[in-house]
Protein backbone atom coordinates (compact mmCIF):
# COMPACT_ATOMS: atom_id res chain seq x y z
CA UNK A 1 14.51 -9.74 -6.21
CA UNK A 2 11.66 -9.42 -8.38
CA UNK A 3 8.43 -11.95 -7.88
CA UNK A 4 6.18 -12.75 -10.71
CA UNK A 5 2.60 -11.71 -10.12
CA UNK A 6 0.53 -13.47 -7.53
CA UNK A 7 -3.51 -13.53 -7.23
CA UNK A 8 -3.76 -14.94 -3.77
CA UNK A 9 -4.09 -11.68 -1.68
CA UNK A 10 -6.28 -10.42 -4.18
CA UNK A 11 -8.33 -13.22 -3.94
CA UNK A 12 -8.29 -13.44 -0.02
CA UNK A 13 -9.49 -9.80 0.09
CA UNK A 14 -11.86 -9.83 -2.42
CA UNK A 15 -13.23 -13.15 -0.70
CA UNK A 16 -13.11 -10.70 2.55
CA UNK A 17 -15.80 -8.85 1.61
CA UNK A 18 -17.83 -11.32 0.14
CA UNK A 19 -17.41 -13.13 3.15
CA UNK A 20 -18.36 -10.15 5.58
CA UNK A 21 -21.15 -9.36 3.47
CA UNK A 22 -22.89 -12.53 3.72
CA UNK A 23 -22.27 -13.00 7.27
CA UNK A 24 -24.63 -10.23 9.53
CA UNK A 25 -24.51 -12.90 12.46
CA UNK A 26 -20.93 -12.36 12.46
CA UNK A 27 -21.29 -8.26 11.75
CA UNK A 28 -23.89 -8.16 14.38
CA UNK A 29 -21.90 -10.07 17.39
CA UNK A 30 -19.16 -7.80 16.17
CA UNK A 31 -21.16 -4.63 17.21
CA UNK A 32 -22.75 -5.70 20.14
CA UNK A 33 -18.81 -6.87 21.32
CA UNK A 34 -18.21 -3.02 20.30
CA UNK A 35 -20.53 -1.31 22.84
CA UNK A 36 -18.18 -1.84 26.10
CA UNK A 37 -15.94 -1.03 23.92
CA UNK A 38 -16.93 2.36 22.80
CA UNK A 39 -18.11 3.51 26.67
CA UNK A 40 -14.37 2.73 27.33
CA UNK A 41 -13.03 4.13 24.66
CA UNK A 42 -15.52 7.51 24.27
CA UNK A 43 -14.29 8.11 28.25
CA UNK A 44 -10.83 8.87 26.89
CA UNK A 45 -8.95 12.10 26.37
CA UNK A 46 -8.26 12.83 22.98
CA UNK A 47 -4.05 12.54 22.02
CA UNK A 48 -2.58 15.65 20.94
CA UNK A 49 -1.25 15.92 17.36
CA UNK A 50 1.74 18.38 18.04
CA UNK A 51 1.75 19.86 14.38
CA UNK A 52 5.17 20.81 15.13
CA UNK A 53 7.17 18.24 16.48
CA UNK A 54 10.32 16.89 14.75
CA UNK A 55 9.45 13.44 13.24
CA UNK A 56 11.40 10.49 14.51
CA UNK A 57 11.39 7.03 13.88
CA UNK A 58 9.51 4.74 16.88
CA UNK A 59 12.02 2.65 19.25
CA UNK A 60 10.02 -0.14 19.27
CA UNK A 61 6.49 -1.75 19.50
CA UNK A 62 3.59 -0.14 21.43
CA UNK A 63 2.90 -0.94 25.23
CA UNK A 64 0.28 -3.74 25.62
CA UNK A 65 -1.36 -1.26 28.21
CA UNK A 66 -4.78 0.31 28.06
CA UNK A 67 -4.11 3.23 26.05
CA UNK A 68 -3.77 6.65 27.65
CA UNK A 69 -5.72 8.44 24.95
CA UNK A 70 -7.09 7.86 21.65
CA UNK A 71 -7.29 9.64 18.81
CA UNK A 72 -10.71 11.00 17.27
CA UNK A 73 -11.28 10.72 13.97
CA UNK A 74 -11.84 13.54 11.77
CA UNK A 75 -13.88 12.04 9.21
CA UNK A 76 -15.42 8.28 8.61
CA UNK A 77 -16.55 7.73 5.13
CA UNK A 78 -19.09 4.47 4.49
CA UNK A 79 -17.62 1.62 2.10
CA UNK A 80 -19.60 0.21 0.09
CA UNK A 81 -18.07 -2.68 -0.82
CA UNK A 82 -19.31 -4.43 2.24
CA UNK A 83 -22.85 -4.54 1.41
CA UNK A 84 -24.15 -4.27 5.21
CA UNK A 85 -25.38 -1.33 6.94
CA UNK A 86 -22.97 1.07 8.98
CA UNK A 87 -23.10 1.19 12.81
CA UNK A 88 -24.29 4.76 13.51
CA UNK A 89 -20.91 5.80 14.70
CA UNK A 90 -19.77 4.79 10.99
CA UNK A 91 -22.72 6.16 8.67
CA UNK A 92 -22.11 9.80 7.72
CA UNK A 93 -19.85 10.82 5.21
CA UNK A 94 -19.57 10.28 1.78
CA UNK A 95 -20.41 7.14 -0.39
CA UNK A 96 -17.95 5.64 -2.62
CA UNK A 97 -19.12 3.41 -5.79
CA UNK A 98 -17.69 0.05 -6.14
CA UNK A 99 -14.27 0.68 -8.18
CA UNK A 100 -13.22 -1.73 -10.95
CA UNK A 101 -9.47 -2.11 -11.20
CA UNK A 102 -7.39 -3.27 -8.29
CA UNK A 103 -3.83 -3.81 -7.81
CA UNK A 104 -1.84 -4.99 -4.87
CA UNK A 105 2.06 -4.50 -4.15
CA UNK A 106 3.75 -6.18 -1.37
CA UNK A 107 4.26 -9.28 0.99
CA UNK A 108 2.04 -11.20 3.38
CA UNK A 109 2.69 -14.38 5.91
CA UNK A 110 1.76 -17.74 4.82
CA UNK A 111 0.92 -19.58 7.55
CA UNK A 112 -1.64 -19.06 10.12
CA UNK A 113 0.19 -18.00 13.85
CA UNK A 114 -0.96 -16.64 16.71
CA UNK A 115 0.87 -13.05 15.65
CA UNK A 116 0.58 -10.65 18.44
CA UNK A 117 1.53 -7.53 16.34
CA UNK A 118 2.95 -5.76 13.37
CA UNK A 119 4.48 -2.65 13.23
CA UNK A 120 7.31 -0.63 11.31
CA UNK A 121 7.42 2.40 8.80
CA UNK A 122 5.54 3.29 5.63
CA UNK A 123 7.17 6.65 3.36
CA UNK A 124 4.70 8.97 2.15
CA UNK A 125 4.64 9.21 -1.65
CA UNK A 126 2.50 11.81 -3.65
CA UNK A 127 0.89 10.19 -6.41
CA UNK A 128 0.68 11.34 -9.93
CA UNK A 129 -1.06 10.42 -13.11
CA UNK A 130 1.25 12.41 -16.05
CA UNK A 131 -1.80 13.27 -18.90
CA UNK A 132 -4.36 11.28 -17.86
CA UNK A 133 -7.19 12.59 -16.17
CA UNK A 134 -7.13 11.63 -12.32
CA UNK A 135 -10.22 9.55 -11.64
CA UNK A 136 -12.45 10.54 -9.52
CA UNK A 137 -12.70 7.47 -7.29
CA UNK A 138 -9.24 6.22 -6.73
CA UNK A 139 -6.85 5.92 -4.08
CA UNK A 140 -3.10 4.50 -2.99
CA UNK A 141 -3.09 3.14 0.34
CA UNK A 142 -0.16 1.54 1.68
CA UNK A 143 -0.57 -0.15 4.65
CA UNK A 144 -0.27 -2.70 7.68
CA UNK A 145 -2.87 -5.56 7.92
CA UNK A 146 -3.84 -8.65 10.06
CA UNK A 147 -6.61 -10.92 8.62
CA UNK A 148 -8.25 -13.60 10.58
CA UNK A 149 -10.94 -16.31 10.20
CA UNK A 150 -13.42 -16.81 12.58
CA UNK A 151 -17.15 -18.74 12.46
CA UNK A 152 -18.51 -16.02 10.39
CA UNK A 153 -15.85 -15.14 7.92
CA UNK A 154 -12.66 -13.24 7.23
CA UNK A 155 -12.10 -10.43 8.77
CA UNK A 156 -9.24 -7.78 8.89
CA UNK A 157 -8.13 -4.46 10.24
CA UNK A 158 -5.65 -2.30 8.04
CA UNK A 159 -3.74 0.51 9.23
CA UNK A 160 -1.31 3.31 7.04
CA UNK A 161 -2.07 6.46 5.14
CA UNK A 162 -4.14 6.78 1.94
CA UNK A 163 -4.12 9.15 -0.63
CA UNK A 164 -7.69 9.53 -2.13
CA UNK A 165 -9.53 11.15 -4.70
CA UNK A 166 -13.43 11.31 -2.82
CA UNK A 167 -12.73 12.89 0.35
CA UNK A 168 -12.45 16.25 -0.55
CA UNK A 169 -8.75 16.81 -0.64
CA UNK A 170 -5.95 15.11 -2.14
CA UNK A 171 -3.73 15.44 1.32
CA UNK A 172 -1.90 12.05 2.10
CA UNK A 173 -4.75 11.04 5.48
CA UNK A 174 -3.92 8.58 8.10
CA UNK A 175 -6.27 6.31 8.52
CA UNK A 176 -7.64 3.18 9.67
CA UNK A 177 -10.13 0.53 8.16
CA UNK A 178 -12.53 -2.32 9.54
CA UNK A 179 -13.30 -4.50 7.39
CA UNK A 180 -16.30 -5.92 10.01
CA UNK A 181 -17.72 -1.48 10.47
CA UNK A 182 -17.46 -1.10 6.55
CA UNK A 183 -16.07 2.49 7.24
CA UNK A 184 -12.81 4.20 6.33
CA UNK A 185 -11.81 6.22 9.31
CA UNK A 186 -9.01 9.37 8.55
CA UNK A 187 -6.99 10.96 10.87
CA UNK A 188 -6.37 14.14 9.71
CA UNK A 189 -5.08 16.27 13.02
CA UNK A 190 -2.13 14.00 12.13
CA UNK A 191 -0.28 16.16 8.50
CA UNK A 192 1.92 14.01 6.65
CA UNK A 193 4.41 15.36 4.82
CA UNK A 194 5.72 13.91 1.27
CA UNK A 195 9.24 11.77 1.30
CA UNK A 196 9.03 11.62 5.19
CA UNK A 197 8.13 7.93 6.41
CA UNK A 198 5.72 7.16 9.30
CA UNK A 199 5.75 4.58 12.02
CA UNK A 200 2.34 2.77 12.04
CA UNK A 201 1.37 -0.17 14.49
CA UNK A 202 -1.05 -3.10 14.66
CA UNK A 203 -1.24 -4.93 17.93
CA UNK A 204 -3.20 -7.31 20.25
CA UNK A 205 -2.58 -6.66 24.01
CA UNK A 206 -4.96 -3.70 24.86
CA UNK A 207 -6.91 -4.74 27.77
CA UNK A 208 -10.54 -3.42 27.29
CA UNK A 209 -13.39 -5.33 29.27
CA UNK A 210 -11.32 -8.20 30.35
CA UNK A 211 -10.74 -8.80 26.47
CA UNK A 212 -7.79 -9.08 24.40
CA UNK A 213 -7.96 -6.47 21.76
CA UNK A 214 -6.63 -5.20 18.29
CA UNK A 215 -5.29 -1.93 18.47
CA UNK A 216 -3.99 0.23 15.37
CA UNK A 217 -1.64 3.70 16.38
CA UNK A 218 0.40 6.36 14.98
CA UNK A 219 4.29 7.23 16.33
CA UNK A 220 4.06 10.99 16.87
CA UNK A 221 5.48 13.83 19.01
CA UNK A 222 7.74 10.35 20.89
CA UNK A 223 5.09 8.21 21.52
CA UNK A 224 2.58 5.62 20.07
CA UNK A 225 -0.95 7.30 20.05
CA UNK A 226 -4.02 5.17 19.70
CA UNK A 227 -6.12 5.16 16.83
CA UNK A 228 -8.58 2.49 17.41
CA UNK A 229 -9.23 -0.61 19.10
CA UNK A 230 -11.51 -3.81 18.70
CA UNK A 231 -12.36 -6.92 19.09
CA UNK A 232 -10.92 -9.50 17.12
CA UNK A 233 -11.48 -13.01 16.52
CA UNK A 234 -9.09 -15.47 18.42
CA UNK A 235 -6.61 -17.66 16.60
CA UNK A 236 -4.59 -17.75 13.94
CA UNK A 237 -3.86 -14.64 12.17
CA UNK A 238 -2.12 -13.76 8.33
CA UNK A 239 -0.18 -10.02 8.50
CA UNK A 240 0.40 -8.08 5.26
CA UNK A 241 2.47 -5.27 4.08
CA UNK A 242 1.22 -3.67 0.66
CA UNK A 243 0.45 -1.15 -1.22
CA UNK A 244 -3.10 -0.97 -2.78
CA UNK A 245 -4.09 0.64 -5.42
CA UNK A 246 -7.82 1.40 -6.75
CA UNK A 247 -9.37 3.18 -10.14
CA UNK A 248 -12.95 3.59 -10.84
CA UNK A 249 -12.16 3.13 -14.44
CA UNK A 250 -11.34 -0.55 -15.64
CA UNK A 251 -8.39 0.14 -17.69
CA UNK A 252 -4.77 0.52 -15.95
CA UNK A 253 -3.87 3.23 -18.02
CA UNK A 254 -5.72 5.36 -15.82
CA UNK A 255 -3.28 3.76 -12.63
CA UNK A 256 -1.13 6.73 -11.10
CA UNK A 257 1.97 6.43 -10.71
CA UNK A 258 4.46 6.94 -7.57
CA UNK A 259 8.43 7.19 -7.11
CA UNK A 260 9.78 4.15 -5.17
CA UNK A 261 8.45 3.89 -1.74
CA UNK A 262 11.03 2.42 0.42
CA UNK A 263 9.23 1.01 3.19
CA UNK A 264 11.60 -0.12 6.66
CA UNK A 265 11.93 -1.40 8.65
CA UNK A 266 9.31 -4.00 9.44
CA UNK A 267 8.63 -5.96 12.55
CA UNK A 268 6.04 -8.85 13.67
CA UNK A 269 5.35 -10.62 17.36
CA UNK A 270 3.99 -13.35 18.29
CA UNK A 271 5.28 -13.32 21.97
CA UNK A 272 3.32 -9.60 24.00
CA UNK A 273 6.06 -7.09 24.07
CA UNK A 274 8.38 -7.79 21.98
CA UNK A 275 9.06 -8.67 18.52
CA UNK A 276 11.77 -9.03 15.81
CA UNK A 277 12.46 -7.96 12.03
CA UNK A 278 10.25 -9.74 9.27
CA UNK A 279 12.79 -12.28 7.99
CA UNK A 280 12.66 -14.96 5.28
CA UNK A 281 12.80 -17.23 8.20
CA UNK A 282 9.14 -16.57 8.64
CA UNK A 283 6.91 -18.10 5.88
CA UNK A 284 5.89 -14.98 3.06
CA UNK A 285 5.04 -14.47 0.05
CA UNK A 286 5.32 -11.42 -2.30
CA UNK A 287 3.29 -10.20 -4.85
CA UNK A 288 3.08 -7.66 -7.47
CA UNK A 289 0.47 -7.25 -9.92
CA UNK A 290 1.78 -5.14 -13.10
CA UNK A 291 1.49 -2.24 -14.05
CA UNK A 292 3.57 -2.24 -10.06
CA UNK A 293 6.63 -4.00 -9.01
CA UNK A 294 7.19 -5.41 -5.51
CA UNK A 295 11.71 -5.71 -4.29
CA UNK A 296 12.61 -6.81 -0.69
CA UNK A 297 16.07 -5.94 -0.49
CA UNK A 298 16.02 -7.65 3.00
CA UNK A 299 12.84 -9.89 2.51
CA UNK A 300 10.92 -8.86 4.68
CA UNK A 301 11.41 -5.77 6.90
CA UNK A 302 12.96 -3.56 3.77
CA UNK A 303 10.66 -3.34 0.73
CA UNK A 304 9.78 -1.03 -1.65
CA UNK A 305 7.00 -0.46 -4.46
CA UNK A 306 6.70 1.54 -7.47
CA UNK A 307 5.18 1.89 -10.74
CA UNK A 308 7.35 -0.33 -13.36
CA UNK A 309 5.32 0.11 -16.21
């Protein structure tokens, strides 16, 4: 099943960060909503990356529990995309310029629900760019998202790995992004390895403050470790599964390309604690934008992307 190209996840991300960007109330109530947050949070120990356990896939969603642990970041590079400045917890690292061509790959829910989580397994995929020079400034990143709308904008969280070309090594990173902190945050006590596929989670339930919370995490070493969590505005909710693809040069000759990722299997909640496969019962839409292609053998939980073209 192959869908023609669709703009409106392009558009509803790009409007993301315009949106953010010219909304500092919302940025602002955002980090003050942060600072119980990160007391909390800071308190924890940090979870153990066993570098050698054996890799299996994750039985099923993460507990709605205040996490155990969390995991620490090992590097958190500003984005400037979201013209804002970075909470100090966000602000070293390195600065990226605004790329120029952008492609998406993948499927995302049409209608606004009151999801409660979305979780399921990404493969890792080594990109490659045959002749061309690799630019400096791009990256493949497929991931998990849930976008929102609240007073002051749009605002989503993404979780997945991402292979870049500005961080100082071309390792596949895990890592996690907030579209309201402006700051890519990589994971890299957690090593991927190529052809192997990951379990990643997003998920409302962690109980921080009295607050319901987003939480993104990582299945490793038999359990669900805890990458982040934040606030989030209440509501309706959109979740995505894509893979993104940016070049600091505006011409997709210069687009790597990547073997078929076969991506499975995919689950979404909207009831705490459990959840169910992502089904063309639930209202989606796929998109591919060439030079990519975008195939849900079972629409929605098995997909896979690759370069076409």
């Amino acid at each position: 099943m192959h869908l023609q190209p669709r703009a409106i996840l392009v558009a509803m991300v790009v409007g993301v960060y315009c949106s953010v960007c010219a909304s500092p109330i919302g940025v602002l109530a955002r980090q003050q909503s942060d600072i119980f947050d990160r007391v909390y949070l800071d308190s924890l120990p940090s979870c153990m990356a066993n570098p050698n356990h054996l890799q299996e896939r994750a039985p099923g969603p993460p507990s709605m529990r205040l996490p155990m642990c969390i995991a620490r970041p090992t590097m958190i590079v500003s984005d400037p995309r979201v013209r804002k400045s970075v909470p100090p917890r966000s602000a070293y690292g390195r600065v990226l310029p605004v790329p120029s061509y952008h492609d998406f790959a993948g499927a995302q829910t049409t209608v606004g629900h009151a999801w409660t989580g979305i979780w399921g397994g990404l493969q890792v995929q080594t990109p490659y760019y045959g002749t061309q020079a690799r630019p400096r400034y791009s990256f493949v990143a497929p991931w998990y998202m849930v976008l929102a709308s609240s007073p002051y904008g749009l605002w989503f969280t993404q979780v997945g790995w991402a292979q870049t070309n500005w961080t100082g090594s071309l390792q596949p990173h895990v890592f996690q992004y907030d579209s309201a902190v402006g700051a890519w945050e990589f994971f890299d006590q957690y090593s991927l390895i190529d052809g192997q596929t990951y379990d990643f989670a997003l998920f409302r339930g962690a109980d921080v403050g009295g607050q319901q919370e987003w939480a993104t995490a990582i299945w490793w070493d038999n359990a669900w470790q805890t990458l982040t969590v934040g606030d989030f505005p209440a509501g309706d909710t959109l979740l995505s599964e894509q893979v993104e693809v940016y070049n600091d040069l505006d011409n997709p000759a210069f687009l790597p390309y990547f073997d078929e990722m076969t991506n499975s299997p995919s689950y979404i909640s909207d009831d705490y604690g459990s959840g169910s496969l992502w089904t063309a019962a639930t209202p989606t839409q796929g998109n591919e934008v060439a030079p990519y292609c975008f195939d849900a053998p079972n629409p929605y939980y098995l997909w896979d992307v690759w370069r076409c073209s």
